[in-house]
Each structure stands twice: as structure tokens, then as C-alpha cells.
PDB file of N, CA and C in Angstrom:
ATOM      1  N   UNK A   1      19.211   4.062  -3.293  1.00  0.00           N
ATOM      2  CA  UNK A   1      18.379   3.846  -4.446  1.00  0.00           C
ATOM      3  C   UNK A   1      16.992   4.471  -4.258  1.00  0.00           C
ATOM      4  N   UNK A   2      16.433   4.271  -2.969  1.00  0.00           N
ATOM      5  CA  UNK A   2      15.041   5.123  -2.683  1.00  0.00           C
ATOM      6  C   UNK A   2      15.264   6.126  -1.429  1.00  0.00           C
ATOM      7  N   UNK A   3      14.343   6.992  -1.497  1.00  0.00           N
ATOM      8  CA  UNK A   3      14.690   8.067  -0.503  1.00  0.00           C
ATOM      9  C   UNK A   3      12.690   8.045  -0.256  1.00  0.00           C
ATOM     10  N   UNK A   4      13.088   7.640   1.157  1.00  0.00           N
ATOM     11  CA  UNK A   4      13.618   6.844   2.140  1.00  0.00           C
ATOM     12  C   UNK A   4      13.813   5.667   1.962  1.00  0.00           C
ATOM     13  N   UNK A   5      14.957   5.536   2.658  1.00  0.00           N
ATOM     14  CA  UNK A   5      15.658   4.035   2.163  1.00  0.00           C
ATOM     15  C   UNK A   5      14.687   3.139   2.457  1.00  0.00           C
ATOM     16  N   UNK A   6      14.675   1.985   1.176  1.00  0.00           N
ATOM     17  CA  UNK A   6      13.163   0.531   1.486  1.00  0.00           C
ATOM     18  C   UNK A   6      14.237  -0.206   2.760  1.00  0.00           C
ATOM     19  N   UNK A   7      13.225  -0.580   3.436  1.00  0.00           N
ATOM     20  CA  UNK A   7      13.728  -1.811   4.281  1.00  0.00           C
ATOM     21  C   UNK A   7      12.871  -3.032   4.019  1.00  0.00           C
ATOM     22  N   UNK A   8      12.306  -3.188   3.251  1.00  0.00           N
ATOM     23  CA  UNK A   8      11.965  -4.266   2.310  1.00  0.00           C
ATOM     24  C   UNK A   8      11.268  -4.221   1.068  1.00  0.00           C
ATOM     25  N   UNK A   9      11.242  -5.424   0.221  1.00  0.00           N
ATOM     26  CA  UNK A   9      10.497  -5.507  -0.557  1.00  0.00           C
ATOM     27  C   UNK A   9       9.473  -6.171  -0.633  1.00  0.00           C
ATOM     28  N   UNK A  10       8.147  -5.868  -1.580  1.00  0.00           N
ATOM     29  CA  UNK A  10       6.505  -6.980  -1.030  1.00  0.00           C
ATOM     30  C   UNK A  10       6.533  -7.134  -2.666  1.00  0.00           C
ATOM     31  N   UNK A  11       6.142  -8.637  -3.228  1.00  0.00           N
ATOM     32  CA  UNK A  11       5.540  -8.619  -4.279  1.00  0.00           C
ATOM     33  C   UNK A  11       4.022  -8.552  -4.384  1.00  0.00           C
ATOM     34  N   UNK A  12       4.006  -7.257  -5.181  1.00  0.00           N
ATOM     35  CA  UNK A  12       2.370  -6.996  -5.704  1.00  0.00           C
ATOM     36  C   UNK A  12       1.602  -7.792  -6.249  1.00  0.00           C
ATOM     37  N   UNK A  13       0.083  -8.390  -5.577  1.00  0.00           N
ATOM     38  CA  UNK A  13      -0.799  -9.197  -6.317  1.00  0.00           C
ATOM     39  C   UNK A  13      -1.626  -8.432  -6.775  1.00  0.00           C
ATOM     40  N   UNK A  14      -2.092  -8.366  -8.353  1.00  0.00           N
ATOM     41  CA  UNK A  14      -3.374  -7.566  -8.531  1.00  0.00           C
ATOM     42  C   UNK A  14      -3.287  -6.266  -8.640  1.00  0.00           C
ATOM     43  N   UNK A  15      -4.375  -5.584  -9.026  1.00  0.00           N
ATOM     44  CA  UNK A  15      -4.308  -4.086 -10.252  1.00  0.00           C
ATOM     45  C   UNK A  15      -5.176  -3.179  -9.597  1.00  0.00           C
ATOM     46  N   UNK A  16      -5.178  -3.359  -8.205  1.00  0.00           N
ATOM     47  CA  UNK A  16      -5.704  -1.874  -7.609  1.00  0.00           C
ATOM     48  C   UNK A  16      -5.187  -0.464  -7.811  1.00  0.00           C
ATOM     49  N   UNK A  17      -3.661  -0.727  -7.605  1.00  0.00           N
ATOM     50  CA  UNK A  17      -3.117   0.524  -8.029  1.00  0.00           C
ATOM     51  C   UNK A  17      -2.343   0.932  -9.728  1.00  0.00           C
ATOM     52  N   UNK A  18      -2.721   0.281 -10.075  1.00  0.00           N
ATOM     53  CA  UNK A  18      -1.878   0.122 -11.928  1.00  0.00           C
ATOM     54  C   UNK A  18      -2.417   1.899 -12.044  1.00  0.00           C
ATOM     55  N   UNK A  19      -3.248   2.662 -11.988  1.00  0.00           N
ATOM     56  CA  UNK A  19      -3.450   4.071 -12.393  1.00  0.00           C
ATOM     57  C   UNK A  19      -2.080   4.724 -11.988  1.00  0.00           C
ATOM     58  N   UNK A  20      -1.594   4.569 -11.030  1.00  0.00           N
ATOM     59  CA  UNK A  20       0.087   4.825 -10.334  1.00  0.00           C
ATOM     60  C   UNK A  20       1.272   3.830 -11.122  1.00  0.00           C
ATOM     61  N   UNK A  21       1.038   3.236 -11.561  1.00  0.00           N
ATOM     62  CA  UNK A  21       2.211   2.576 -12.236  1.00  0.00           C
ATOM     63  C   UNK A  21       2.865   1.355 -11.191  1.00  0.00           C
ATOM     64  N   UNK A  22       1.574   0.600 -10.118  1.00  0.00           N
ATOM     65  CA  UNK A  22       2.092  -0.352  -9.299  1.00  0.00           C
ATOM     66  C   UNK A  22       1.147  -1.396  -9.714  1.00  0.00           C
ATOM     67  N   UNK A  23       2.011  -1.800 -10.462  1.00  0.00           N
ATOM     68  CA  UNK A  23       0.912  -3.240 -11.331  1.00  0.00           C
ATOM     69  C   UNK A  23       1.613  -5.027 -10.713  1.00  0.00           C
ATOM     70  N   UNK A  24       0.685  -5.879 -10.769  1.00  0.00           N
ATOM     71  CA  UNK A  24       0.661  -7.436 -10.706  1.00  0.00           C
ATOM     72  C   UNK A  24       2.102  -7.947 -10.953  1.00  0.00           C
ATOM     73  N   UNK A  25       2.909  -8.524  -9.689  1.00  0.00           N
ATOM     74  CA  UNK A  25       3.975  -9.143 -10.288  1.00  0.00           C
ATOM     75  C   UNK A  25       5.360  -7.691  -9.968  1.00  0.00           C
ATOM     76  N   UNK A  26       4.912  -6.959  -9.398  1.00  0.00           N
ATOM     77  CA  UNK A  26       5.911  -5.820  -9.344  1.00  0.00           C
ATOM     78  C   UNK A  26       6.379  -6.307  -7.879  1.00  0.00           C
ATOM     79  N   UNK A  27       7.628  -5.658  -7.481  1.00  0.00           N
ATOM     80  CA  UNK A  27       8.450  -5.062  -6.477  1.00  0.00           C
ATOM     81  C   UNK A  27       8.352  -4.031  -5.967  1.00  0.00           C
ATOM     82  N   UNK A  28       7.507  -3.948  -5.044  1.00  0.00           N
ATOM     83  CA  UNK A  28       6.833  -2.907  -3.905  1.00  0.00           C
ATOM     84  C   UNK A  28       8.671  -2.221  -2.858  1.00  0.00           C
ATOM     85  N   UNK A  29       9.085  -1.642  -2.992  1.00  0.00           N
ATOM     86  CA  UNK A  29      10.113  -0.782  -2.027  1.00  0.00           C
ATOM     87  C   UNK A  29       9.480  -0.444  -1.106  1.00  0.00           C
ATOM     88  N   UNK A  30       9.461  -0.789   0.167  1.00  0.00           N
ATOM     89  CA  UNK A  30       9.064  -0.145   1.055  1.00  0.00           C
ATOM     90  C   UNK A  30       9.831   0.126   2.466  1.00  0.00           C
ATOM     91  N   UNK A  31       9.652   1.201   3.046  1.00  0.00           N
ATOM     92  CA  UNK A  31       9.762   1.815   4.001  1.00  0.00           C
ATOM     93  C   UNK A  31       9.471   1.672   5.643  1.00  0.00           C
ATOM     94  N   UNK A  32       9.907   0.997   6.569  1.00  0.00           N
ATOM     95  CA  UNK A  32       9.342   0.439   7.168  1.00  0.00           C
ATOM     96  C   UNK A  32       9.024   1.391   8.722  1.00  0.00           C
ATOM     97  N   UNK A  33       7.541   1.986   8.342  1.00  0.00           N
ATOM     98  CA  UNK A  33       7.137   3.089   9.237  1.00  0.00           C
ATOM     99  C   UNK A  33       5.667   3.356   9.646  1.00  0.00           C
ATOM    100  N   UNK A  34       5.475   3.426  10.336  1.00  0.00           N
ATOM    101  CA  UNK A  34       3.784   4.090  11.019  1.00  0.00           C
ATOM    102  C   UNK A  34       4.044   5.105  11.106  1.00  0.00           C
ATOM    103  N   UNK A  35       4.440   6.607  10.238  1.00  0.00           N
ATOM    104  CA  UNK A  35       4.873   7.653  10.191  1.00  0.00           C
ATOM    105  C   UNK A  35       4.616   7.971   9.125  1.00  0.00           C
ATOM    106  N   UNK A  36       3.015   7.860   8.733  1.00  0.00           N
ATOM    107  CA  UNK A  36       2.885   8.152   7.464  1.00  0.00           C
ATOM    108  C   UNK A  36       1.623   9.431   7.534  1.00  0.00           C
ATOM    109  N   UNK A  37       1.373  10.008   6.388  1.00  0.00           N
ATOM    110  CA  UNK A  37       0.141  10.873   6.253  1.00  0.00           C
ATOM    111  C   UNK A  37      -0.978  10.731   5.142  1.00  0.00           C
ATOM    112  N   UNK A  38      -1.734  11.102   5.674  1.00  0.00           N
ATOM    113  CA  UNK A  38      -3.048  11.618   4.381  1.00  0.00           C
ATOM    114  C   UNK A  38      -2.527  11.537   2.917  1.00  0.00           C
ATOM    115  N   UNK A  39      -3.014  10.318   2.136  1.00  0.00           N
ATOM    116  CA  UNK A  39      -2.711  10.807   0.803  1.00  0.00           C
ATOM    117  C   UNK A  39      -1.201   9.792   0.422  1.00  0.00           C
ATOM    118  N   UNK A  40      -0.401   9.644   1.274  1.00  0.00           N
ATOM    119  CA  UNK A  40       0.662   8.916   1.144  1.00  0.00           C
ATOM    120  C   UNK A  40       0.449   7.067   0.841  1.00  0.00           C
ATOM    121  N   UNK A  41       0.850   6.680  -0.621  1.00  0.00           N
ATOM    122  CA  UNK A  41       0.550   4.565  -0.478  1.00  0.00           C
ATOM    123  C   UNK A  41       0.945   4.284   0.553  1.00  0.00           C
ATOM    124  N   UNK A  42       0.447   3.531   0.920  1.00  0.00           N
ATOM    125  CA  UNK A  42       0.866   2.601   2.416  1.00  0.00           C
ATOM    126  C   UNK A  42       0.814   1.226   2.045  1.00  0.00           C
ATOM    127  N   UNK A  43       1.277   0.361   2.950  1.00  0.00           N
ATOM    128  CA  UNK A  43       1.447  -0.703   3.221  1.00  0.00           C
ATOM    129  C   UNK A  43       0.511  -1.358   4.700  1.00  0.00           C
ATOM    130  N   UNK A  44      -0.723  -1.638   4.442  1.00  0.00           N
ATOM    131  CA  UNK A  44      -1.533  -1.844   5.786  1.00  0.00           C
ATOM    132  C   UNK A  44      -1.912  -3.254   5.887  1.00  0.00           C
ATOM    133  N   UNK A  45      -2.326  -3.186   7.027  1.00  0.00           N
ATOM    134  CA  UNK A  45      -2.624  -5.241   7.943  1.00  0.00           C
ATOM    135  C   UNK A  45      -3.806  -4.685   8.216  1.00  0.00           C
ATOM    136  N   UNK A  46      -5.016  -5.546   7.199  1.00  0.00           N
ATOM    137  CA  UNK A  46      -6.079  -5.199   8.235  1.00  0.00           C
ATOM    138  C   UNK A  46      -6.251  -6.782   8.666  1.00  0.00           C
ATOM    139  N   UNK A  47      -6.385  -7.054  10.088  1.00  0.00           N
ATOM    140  CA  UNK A  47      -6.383  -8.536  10.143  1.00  0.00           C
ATOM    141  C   UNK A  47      -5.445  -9.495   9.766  1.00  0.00           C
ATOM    142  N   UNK A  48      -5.366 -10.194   8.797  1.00  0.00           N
ATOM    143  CA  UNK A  48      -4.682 -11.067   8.501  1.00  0.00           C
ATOM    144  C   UNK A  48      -4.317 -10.662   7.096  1.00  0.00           C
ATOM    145  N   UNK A  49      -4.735  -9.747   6.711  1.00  0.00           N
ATOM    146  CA  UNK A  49      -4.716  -9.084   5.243  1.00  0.00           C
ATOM    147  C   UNK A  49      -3.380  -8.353   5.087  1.00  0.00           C
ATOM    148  N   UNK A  50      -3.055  -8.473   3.887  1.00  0.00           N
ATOM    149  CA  UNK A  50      -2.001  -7.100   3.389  1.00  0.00           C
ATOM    150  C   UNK A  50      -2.829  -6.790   2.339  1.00  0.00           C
ATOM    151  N   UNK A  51      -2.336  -4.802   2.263  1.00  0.00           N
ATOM    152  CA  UNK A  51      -3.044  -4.571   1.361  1.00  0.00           C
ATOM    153  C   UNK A  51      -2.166  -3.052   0.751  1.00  0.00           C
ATOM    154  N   UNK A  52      -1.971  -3.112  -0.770  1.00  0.00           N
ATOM    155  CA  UNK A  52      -1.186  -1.995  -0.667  1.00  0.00           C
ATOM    156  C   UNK A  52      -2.174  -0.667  -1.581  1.00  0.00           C
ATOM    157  N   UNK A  53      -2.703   0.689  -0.548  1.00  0.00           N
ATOM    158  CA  UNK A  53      -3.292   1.466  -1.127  1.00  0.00           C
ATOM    159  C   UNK A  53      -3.020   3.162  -0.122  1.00  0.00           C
ATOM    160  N   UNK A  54      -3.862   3.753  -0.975  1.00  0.00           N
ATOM    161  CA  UNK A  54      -3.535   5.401  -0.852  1.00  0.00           C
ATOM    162  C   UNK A  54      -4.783   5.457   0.702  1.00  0.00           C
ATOM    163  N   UNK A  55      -3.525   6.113   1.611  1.00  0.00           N
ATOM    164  CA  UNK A  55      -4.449   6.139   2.753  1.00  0.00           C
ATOM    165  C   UNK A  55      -5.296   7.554   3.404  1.00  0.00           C
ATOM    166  N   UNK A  56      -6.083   7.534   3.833  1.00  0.00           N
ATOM    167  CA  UNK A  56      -6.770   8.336   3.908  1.00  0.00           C
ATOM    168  C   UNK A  56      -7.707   8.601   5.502  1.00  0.00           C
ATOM    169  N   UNK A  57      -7.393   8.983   6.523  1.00  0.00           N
ATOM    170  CA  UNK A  57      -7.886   8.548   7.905  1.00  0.00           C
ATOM    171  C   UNK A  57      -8.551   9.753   8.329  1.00  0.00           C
ATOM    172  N   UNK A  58      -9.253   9.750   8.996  1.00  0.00           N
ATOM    173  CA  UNK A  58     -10.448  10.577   9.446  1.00  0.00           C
ATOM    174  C   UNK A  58     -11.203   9.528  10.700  1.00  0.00           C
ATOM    175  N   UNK A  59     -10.472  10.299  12.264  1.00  0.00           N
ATOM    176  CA  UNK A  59     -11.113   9.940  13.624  1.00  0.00           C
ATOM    177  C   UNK A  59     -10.459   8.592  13.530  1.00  0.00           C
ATOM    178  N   UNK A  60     -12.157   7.664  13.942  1.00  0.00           N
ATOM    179  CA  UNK A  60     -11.277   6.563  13.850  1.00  0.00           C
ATOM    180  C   UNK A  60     -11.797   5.537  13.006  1.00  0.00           C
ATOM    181  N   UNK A  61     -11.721   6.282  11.737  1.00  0.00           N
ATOM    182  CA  UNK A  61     -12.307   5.643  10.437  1.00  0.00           C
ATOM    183  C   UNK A  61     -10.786   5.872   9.474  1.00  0.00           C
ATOM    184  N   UNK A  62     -10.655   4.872   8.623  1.00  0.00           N
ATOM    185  CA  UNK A  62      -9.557   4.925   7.543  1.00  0.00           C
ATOM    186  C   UNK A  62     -10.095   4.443   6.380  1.00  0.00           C
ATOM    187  N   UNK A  63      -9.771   4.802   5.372  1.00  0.00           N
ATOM    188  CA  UNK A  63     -10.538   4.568   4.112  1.00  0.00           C
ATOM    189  C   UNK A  63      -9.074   3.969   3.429  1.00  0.00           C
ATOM    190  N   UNK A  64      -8.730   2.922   2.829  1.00  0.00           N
ATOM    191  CA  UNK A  64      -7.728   3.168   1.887  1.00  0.00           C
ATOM    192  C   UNK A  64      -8.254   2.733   0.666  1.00  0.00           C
ATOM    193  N   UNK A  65      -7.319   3.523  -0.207  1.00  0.00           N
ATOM    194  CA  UNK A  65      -8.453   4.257  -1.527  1.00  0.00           C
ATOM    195  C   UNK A  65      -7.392   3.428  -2.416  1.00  0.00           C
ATOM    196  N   UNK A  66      -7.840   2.763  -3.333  1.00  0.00           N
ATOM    197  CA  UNK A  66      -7.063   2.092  -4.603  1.00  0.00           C
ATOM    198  C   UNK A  66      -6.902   3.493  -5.783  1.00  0.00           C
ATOM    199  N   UNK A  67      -6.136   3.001  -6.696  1.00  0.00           N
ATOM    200  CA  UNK A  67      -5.910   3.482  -7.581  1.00  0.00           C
ATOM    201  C   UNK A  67      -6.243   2.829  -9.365  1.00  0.00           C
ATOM    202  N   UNK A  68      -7.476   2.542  -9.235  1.00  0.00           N
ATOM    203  CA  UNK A  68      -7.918   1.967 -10.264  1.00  0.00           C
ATOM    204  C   UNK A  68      -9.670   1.849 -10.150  1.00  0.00           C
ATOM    205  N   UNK A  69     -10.382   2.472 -10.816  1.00  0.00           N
ATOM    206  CA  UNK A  69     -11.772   2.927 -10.704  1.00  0.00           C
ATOM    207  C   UNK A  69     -12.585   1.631 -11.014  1.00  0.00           C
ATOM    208  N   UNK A  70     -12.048   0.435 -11.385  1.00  0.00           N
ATOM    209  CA  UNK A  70     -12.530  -0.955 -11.062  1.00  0.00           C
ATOM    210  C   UNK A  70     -12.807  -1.296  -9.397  1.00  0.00           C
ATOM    211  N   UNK A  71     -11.954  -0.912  -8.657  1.00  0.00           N
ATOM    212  CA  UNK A  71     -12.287  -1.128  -7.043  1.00  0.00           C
ATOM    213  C   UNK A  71     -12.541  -0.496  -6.233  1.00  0.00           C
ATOM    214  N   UNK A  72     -12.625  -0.824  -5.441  1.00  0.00           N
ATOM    215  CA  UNK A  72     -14.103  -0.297  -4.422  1.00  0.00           C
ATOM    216  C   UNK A  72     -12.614   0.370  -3.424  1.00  0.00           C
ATOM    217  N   UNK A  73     -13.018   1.207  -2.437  1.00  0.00           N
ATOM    218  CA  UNK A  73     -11.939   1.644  -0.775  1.00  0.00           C
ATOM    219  C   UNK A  73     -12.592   0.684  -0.273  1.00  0.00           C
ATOM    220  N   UNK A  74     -11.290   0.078   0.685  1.00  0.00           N
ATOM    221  CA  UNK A  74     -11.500  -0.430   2.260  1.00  0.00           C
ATOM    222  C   UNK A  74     -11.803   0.513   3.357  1.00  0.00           C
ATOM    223  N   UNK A  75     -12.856   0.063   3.686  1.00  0.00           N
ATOM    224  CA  UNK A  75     -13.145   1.297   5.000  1.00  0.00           C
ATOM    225  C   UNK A  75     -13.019   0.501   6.258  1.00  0.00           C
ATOM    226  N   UNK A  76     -12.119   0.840   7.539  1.00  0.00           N
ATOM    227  CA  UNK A  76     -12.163   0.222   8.221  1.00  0.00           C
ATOM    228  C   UNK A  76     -12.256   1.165   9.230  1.00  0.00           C
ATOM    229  N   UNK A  77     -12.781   0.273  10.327  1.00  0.00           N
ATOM    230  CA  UNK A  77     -13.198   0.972  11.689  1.00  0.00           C
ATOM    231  C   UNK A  77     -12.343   0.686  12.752  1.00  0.00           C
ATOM    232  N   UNK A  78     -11.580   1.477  13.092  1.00  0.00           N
ATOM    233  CA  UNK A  78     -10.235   1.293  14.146  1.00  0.00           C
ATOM    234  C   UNK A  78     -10.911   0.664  15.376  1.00  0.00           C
ATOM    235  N   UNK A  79     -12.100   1.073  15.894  1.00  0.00           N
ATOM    236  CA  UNK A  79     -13.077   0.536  16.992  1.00  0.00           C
ATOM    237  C   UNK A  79     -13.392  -1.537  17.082  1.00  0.00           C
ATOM    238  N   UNK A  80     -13.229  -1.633  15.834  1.00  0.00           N
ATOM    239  CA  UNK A  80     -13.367  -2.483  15.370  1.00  0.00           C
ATOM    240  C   UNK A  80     -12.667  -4.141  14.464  1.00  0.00           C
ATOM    241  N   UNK A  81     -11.596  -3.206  14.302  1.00  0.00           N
ATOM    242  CA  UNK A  81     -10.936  -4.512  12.939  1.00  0.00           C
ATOM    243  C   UNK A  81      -9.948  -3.666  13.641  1.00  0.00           C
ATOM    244  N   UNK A  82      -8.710  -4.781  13.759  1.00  0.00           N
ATOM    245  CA  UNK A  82      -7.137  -4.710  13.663  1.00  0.00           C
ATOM    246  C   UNK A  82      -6.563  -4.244  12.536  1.00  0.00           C
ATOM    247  N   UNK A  83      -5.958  -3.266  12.738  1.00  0.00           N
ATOM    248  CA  UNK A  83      -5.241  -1.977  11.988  1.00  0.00           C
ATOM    249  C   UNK A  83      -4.210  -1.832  11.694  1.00  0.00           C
ATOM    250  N   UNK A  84      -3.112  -1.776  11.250  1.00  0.00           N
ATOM    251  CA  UNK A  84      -1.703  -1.566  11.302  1.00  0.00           C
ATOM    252  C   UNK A  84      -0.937  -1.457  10.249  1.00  0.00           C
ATOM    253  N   UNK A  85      -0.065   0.109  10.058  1.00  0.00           N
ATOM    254  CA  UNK A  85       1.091   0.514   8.767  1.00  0.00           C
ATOM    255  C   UNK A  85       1.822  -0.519   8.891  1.00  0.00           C
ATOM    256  N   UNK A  86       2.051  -1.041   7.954  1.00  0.00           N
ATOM    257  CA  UNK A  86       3.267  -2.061   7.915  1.00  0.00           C
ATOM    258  C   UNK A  86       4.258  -1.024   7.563  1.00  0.00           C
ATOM    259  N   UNK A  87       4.315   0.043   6.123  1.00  0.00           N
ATOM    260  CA  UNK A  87       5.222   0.738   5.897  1.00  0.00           C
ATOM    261  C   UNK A  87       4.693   1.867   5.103  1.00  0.00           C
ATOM    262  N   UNK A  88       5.748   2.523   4.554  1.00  0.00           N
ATOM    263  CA  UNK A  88       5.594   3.049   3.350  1.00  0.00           C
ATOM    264  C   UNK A  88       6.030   3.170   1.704  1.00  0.00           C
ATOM    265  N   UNK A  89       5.255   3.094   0.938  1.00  0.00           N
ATOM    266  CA  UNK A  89       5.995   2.673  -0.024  1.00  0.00           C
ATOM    267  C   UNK A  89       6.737   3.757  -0.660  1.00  0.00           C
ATOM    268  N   UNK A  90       8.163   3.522  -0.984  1.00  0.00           N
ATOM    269  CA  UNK A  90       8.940   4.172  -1.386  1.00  0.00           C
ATOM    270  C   UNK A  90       9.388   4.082  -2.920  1.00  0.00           C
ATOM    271  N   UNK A  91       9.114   3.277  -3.992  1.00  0.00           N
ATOM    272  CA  UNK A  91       9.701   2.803  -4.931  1.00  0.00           C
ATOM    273  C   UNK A  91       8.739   1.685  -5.698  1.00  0.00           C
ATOM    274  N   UNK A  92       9.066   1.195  -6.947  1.00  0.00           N
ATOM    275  CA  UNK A  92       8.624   0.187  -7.697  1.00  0.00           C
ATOM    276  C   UNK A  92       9.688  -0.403  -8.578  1.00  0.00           C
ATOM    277  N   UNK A  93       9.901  -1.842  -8.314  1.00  0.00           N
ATOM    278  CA  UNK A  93      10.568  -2.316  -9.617  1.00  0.00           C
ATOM    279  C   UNK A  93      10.008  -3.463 -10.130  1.00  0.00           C
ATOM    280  N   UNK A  94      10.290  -3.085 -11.488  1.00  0.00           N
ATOM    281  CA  UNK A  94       9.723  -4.011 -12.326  1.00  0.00           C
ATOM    282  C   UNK A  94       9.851  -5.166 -12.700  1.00  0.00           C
ATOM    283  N   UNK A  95       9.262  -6.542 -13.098  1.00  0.00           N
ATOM    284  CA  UNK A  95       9.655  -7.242 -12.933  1.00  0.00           C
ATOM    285  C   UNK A  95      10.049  -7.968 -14.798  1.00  0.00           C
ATOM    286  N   UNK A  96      11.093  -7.221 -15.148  1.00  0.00           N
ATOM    287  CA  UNK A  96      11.065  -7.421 -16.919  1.00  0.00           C
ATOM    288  C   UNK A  96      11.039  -9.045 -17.260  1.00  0.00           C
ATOM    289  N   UNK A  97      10.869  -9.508 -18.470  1.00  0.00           N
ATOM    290  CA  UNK A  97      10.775 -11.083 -19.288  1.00  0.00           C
ATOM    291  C   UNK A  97      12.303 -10.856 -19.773  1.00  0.00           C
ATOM    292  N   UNK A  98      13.129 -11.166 -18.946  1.00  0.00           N
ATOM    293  CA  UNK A  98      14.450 -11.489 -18.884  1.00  0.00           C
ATOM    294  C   UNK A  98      14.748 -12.880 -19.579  1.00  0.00           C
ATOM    295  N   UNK A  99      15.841 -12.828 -20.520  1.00  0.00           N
ATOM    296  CA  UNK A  99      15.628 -14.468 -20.984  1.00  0.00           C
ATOM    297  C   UNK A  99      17.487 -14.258 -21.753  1.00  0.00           C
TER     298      UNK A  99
END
């Protein structure tokens, strides 16, 4: 169904990325990899956090960049704050008013 196959799914809180079509209440597909690049959504842990945005790394600075001009990037400092791809996102499904 996705290429690369999801090895899980995350439900989406919140409208960082809705400019991409990954809105509140959706089904995140994801990919389960630290094998990702520049520019590619990710799936990241900063801390105790999940957070799903467009990543962007430079040294040992990472910016991940939302997709909605309401929010601000996370900038985090690898020197500093616990870091980690959970995955990549591969897919979106929606979550229709089924009745």
C-alpha cells in the first residue's frame, strides 16, 4: 500500500503540517528508519516529545520545519537535547465521518 512499506501508524495531533495535506485526527504511515535526508517528513523524539515535521540538519543543529506559516521550526541542538528519527513518513489516511 506504501512504498516504503509503513511499519506503523501515529495519529496526528494538530495543523503544523495541513499545507501538505497531514491534518488533526489523520493516520500518519510510517516507515520505521534513521535513514532519512534533507527535506524528507520525519517522525522525531525530541525528549519526551513526538513531533511530525520536514527535516532539515546542518552540523549539529536540526531545524524541523512545519508546514503551515502559523508555526514557528524546532531548532534543536544535538550537543544538547535528545534527538532521535523515529521514522519516516510514508503515507496519510484519512480519517472519514463514517456512519
Amino acid at each position: 500500500m506504501f512504498k516504503p512499506n509503513a511499519d506503523f501508524l501515529l495519529r496526528v495531533s494538530g495543523m503544523s503540517m495541513k499545507d501538505i495535506g497531514i491534518l488533526d485526527g489523520d493516520l500518519l504511515a510510517v516507515h520505521k528508519t534513521q535513514d532519512v535526508r534533507n527535506g524528507q517528513v520525519v517522525v522525531a523524539r525530541i525528549d519526551e516529545e513526538v513531533t511530525v515535521k520536514r527535516l532539515k540538519k546542518q552540523g549539529n543543529v536540526v531545524e524541523l520545519l512545519p508546514e503551515n506559516s502559523e508555526f514557528s521550526p524546532i531548532v534543536v541542538d544535538l550537543r544538547e537535547q535528545s534527538f532521535t528519527i523515529e521514522g519516516l513518513a510514508v503515507g496519510v489516511i484519512r480519517n472519514g465521518n463514517w456512519q
